[in-house]
Protein backbone atom coordinates (compact mmCIF):
# COMPACT_ATOMS: atom_id res chain seq x y z
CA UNK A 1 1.39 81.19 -5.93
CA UNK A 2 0.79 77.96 -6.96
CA UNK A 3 -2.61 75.93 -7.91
CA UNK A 4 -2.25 74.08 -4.58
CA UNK A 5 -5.46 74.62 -3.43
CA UNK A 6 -7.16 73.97 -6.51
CA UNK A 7 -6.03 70.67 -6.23
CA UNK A 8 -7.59 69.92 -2.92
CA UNK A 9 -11.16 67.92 -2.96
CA UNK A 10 -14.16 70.43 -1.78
CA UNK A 11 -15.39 70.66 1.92
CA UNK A 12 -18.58 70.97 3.41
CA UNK A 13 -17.65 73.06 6.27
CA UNK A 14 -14.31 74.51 7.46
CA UNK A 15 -13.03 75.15 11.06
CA UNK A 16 -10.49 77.63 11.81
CA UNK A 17 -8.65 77.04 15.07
CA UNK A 18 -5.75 79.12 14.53
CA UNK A 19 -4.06 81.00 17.34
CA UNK A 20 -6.07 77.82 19.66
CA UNK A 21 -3.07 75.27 21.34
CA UNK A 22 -4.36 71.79 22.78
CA UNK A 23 -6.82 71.01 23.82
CA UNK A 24 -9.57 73.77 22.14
CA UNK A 25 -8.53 72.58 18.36
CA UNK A 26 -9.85 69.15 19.17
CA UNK A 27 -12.62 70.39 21.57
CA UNK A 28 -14.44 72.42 18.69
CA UNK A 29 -13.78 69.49 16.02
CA UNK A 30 -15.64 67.35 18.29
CA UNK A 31 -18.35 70.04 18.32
CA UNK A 32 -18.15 70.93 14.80
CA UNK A 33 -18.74 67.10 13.63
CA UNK A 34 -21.34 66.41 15.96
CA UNK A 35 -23.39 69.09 13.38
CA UNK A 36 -22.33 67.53 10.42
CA UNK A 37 -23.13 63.92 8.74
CA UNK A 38 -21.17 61.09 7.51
CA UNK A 39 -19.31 61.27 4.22
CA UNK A 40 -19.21 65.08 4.99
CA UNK A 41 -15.74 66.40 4.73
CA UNK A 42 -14.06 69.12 7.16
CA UNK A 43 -11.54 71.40 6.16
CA UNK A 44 -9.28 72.43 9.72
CA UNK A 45 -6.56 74.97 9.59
CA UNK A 46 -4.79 75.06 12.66
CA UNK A 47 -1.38 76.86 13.84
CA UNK A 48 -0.61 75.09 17.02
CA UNK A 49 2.04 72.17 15.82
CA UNK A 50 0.60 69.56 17.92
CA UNK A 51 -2.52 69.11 15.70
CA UNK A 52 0.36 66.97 13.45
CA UNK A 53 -0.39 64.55 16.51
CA UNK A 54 -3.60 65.16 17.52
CA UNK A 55 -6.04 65.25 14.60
CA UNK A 56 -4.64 61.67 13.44
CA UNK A 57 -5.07 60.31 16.65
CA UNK A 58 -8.82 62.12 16.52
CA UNK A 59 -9.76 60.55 12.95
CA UNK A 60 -8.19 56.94 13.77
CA UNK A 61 -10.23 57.01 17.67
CA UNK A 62 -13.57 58.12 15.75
CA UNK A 63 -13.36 56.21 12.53
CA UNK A 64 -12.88 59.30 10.47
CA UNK A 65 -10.63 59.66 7.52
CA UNK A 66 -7.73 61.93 7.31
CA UNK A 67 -7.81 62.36 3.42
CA UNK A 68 -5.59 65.22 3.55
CA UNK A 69 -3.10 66.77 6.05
CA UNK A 70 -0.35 70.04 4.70
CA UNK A 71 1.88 71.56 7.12
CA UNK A 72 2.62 74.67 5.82
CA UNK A 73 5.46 77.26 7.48
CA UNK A 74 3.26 78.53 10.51
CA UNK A 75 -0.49 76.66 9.60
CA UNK A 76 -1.51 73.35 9.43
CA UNK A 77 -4.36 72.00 7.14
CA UNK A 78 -5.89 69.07 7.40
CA UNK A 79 -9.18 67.87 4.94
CA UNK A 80 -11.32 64.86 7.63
CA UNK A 81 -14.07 63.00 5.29
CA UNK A 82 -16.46 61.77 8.67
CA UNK A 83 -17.31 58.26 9.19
């Protein structure tokens, strides 16, 4: 196993929507960042491929920042810093 994930910045609070397929993923990140502030960052892992769409489209409508994004061979991860 590699260092990968030591090379990732921390997060403030993590959201795990695997086994979730569009729409829920985005549904509970727009829950989960209405409880957090800006300048926060939230760690997502996902499995439903779609998120590779979705969460962009998310940060880029809301003026968040996708500062990470790893598609790994059946989970996504994504690292949003909140605008």
């Amino acid at each position: 196993m590699s260092d990968y994930a030591d090379d990732l910045p921390d997060h403030d609070a993590e959201l795990d929507t695997c086994g979730l397929y569009c729409p829920e993923p985005i549904m509970l990140m727009h829950n989960k960042v209405r409880d957090m502030s800006q300048g926060e960052i939230l760690k997502v892992v996902a499995t439903d491929p779609a998120t590779t769409r979705d969460i962009p489209k998310f940060c880029s409508f809301l003026g968040h920042e996708l500062i990470h994004q790893h598609e790994g061979e059946t989970t996504y991860l994504y690292l949003i810093r909140l605008g």
